[in-house]
Protein backbone atom coordinates (compact mmCIF):
# COMPACT_ATOMS: atom_id res chain seq x y z
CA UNK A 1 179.22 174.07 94.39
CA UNK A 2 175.98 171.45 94.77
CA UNK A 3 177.62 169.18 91.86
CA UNK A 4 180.94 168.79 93.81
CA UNK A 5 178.89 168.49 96.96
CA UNK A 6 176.69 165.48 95.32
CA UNK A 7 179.62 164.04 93.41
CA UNK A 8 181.26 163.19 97.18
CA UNK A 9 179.04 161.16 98.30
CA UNK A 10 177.04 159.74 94.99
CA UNK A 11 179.84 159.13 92.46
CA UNK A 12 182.66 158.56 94.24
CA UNK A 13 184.54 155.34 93.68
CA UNK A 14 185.86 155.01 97.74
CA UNK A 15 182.54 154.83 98.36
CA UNK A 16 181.47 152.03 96.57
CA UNK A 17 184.60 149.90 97.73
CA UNK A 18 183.31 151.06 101.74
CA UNK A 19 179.88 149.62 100.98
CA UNK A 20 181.49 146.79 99.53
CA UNK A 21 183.64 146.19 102.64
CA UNK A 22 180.57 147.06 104.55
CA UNK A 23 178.85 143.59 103.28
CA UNK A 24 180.13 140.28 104.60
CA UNK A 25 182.21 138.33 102.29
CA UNK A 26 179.79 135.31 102.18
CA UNK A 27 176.56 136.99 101.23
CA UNK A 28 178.53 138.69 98.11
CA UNK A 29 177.19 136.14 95.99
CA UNK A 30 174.00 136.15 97.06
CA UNK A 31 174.00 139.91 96.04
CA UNK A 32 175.71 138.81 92.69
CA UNK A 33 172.36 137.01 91.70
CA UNK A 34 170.16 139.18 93.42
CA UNK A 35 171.41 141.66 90.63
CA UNK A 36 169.52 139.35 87.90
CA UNK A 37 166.12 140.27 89.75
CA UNK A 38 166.54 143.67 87.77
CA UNK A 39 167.52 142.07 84.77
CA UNK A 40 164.93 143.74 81.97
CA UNK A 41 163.77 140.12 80.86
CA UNK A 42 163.54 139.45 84.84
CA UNK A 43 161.06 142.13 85.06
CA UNK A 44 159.79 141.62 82.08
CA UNK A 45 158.22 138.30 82.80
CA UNK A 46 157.38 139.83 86.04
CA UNK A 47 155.25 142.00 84.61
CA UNK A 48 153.60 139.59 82.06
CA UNK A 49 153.44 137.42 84.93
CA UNK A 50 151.20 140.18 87.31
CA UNK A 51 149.16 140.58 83.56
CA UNK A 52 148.07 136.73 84.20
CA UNK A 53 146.84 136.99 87.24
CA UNK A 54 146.02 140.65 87.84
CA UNK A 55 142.17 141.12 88.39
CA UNK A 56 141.19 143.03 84.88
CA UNK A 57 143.06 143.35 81.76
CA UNK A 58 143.45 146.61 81.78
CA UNK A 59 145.07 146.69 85.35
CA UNK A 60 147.69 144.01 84.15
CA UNK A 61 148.33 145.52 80.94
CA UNK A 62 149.25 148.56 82.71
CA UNK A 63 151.78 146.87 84.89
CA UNK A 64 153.12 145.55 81.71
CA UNK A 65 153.07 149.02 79.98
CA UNK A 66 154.94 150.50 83.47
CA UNK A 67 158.08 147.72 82.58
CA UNK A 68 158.26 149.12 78.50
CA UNK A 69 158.16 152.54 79.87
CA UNK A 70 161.01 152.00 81.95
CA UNK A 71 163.30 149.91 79.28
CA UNK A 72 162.79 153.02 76.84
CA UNK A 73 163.14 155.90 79.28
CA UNK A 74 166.27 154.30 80.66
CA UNK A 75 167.81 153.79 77.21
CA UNK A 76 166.98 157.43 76.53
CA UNK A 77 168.45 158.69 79.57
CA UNK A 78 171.57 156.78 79.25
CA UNK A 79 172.26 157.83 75.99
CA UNK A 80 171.47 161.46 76.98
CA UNK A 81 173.87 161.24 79.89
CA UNK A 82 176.27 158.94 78.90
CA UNK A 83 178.30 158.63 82.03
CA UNK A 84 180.82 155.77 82.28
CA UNK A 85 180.41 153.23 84.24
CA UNK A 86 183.12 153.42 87.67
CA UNK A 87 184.98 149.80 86.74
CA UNK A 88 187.68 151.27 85.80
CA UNK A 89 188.48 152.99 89.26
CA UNK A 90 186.87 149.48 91.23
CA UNK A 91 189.39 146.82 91.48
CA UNK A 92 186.50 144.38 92.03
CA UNK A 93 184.59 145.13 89.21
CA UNK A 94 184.25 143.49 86.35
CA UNK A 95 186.48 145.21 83.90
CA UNK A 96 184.68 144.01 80.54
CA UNK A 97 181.48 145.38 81.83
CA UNK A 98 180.00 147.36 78.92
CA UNK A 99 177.47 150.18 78.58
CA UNK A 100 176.59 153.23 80.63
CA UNK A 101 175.99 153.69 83.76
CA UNK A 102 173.49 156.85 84.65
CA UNK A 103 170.41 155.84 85.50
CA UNK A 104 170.65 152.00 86.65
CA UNK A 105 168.68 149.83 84.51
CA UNK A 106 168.39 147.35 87.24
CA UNK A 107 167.33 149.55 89.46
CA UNK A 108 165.17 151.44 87.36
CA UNK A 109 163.59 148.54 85.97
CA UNK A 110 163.37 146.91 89.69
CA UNK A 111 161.68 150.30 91.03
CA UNK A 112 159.39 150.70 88.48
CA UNK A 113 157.54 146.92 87.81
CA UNK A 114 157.58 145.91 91.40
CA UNK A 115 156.62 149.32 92.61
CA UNK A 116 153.51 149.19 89.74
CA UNK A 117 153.12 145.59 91.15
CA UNK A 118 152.47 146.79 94.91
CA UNK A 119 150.67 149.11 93.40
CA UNK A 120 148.35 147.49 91.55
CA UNK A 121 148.33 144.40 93.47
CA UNK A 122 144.54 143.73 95.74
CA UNK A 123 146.33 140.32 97.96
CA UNK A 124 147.28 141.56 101.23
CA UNK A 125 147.77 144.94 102.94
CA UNK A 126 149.13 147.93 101.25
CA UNK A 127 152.02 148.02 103.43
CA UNK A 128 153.07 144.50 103.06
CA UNK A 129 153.26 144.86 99.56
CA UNK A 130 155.30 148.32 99.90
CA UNK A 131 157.83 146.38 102.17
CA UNK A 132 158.33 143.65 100.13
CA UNK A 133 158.39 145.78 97.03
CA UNK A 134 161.27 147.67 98.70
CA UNK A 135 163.45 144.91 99.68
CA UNK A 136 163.61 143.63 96.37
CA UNK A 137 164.51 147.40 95.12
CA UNK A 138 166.67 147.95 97.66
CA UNK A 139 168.59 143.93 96.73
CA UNK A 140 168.89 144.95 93.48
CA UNK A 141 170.37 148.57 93.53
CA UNK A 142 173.01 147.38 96.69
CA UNK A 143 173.91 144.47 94.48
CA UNK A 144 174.82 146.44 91.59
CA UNK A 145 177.02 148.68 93.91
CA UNK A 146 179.00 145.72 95.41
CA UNK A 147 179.56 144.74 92.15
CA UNK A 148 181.09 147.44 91.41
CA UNK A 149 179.60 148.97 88.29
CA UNK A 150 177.14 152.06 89.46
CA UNK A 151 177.69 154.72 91.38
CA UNK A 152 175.31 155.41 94.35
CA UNK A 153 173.83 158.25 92.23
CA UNK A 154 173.38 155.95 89.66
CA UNK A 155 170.87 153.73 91.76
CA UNK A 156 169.47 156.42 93.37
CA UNK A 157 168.13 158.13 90.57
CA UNK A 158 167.42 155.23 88.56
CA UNK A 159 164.89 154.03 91.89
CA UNK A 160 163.84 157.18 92.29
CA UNK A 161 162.84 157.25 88.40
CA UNK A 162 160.86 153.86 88.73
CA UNK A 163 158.83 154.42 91.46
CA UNK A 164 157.82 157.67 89.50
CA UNK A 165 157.26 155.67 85.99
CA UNK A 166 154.93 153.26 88.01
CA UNK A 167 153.23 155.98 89.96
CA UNK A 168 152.97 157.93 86.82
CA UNK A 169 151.53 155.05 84.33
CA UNK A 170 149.22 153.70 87.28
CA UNK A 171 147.54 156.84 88.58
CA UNK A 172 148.16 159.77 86.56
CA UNK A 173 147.90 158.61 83.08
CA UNK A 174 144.41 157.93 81.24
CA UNK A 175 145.97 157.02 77.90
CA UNK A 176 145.13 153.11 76.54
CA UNK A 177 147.62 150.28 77.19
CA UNK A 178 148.19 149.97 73.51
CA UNK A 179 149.03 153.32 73.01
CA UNK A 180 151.44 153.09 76.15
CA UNK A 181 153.16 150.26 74.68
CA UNK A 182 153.49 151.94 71.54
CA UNK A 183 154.71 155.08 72.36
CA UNK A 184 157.58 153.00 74.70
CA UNK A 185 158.84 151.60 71.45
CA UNK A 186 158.58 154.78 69.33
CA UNK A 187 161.07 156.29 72.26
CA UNK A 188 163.16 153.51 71.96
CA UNK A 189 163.51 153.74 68.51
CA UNK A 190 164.55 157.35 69.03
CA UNK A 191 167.29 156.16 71.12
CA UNK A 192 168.73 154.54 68.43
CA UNK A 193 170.11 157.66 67.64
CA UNK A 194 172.12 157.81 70.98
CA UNK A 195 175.04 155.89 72.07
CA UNK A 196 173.19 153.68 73.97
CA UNK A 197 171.13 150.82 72.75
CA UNK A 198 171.29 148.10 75.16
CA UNK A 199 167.56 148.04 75.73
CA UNK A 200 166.74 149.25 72.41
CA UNK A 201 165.95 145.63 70.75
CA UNK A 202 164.24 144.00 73.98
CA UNK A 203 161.70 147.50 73.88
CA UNK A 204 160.73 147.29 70.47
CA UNK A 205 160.56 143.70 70.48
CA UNK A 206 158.55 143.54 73.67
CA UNK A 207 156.44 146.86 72.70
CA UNK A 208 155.78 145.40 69.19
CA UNK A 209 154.55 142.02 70.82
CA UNK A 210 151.93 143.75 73.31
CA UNK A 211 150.88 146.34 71.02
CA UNK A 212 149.19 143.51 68.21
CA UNK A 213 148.24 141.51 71.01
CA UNK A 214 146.23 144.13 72.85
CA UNK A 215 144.49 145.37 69.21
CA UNK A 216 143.99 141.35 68.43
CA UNK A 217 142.04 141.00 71.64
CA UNK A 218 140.19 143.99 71.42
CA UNK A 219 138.85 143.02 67.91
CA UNK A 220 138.89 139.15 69.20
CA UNK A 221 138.49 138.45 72.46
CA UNK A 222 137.08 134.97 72.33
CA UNK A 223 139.42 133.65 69.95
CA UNK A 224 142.28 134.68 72.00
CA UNK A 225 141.38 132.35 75.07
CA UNK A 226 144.52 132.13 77.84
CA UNK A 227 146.49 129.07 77.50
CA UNK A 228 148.83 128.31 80.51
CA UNK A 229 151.15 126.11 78.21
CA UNK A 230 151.21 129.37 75.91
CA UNK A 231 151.91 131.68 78.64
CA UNK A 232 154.62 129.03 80.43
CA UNK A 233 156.69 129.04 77.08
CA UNK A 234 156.44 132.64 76.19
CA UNK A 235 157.74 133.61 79.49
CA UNK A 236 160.68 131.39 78.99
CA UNK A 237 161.47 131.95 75.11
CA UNK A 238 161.40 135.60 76.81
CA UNK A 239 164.25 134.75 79.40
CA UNK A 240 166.04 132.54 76.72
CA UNK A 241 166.35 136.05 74.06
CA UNK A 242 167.47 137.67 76.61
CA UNK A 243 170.22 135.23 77.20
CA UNK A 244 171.13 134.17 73.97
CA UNK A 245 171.68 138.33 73.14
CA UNK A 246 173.97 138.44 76.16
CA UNK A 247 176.15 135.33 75.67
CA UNK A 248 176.02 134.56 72.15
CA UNK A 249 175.91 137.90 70.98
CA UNK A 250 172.60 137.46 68.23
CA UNK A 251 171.64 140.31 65.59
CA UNK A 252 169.52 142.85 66.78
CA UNK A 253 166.78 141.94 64.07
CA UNK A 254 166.66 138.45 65.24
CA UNK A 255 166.37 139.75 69.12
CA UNK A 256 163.33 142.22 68.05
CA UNK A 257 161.53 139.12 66.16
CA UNK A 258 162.34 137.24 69.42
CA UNK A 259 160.64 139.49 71.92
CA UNK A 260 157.54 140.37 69.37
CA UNK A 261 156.59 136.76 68.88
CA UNK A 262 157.47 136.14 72.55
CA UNK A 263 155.96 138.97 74.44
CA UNK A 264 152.91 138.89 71.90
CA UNK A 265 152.10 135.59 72.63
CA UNK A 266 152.53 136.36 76.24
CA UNK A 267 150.68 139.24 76.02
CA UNK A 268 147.30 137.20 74.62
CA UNK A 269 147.51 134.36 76.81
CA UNK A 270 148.17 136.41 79.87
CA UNK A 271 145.37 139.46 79.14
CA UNK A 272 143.22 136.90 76.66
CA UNK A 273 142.45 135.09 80.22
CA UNK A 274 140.47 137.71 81.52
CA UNK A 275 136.81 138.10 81.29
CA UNK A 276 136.91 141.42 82.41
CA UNK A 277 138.54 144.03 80.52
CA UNK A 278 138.55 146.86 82.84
């Protein structure tokens, strides 16, 4: 009786194609790339990006470890639940859209680094940072809804997910960075097993990368000195892997040996800049 009373309202097709109707013709695509601010190298470089300028190491590389989290626990979750995506019913969606669709990625990935972000964050008031942080989840998780391929359940749990990944890595969890990033690549590996494995190359990649980073600057710190230059082109051979895997279609080998030399170099310049390591 409560699954047919949440399947009306959060996985029903209709009403995707009423909140679709809902938004004004003209500011569809705006929402169409407002979707790519949940893309996992979006938030990715995001979260390398709060490691730069965060105000200790450790605080950034926690933000960092908060995105990895996410990219593993929603492969896992998708290929536990493996729930099909609702193109099929949409008229508007795209009908070559692959992969599953319970929890979001986007949103998931959007709850979870810019929650840890307002989280973390000291500029400005709490609040401020909460309101912006909630815009951008709530952009994200409408977009994917106008276009047509997640349910409102979908977004809703995969939000409601985040925000507890970013809560949970930030506050509640005393375990080291490099042991976070770690264990969000030995879950993605695990995944491997499931039917989903979108994320799994980008997550061991991008956990791969941090991990010998972090244990490099530990052993080294002042040989690993931030570069800007370094960080600049790490962050956009990040966003070009990404790319490349979704248009051209690379191996998965040559994606993992993207993101590790990538996000590793990231990782050193961003967390190698700080003098403080707490």
């Amino acid at each position: 009786m409560i699954r047919r009373v949440l399947e009306r309202p959060l996985f029903d097709p209709l009403v995707n194609e009423t909140i679709r109707a809902t938004v004004p013709g003209p500011l569809r695509p705006g929402l169409e790339v407002a979707t790519h601010l949940g893309d996992p190298a979006t938030v990715l470089v995001v979260a390398l990006g709060f490691a730069w300028i965060a105000s200790s190491r450790k605080r950034g590389a926690r933000v960092l470890a908060v995105a990895l989290v996410a990219f593993a626990v929603t492969n896992g979750l998708k290929g536990l639940f493996v729930l099909e995506r609702p193109v099929e019913q949409l008229a508007f969606a795209a009908d070559d859209y692959g992969g599953y669709a319970f929890p979001s990625g986007h949103a998931l990935g959007a709850a979870a680094v810019y929650g840890a972000v307002a989280l973390a964050a000291e500029w400005s008031r709490p609040r401020r940072r909460y309101a912006v942080a909630g815009v951008l989840i709530a952009l994200v998780a409408l977009s994917r809804l106008v276009l047509g391929v997640h349910y409102v359940g979908d977004v809703v749990a995969g939000a409601a997910i985040g925000i507890g990944i970013a809560v949970g890595v930030l506050w509640l969890l005393t375990i080291d960075p490099g042991r976070l990033f770690a264990m969000a690549g030995a879950l993605a590996v695990a995944s491997y097993a499931t039917p989903a494995r979108a994320f799994m190359p980008a997550t061991v990649g991008a956990a791969l990368g941090a991990v010998g980073a972090w244990y490099a600057l530990e052993r080294r710190p002042r040989r690993l000195e931030g570069s800007p230059t370094a960080f600049g082109l790490a962050a956009l051979a990040v966003l070009a892997v990404r790319l490349l895997s979704t248009t051209q279609g690379i191996h998965w080998s040559l994606e993992i040996g993207g993101y590790v030399l990538a996000v590793g170099v990231a990782v050193a310049s961003a967390l190698g800049s700080h003098r403080t390591p707490r």
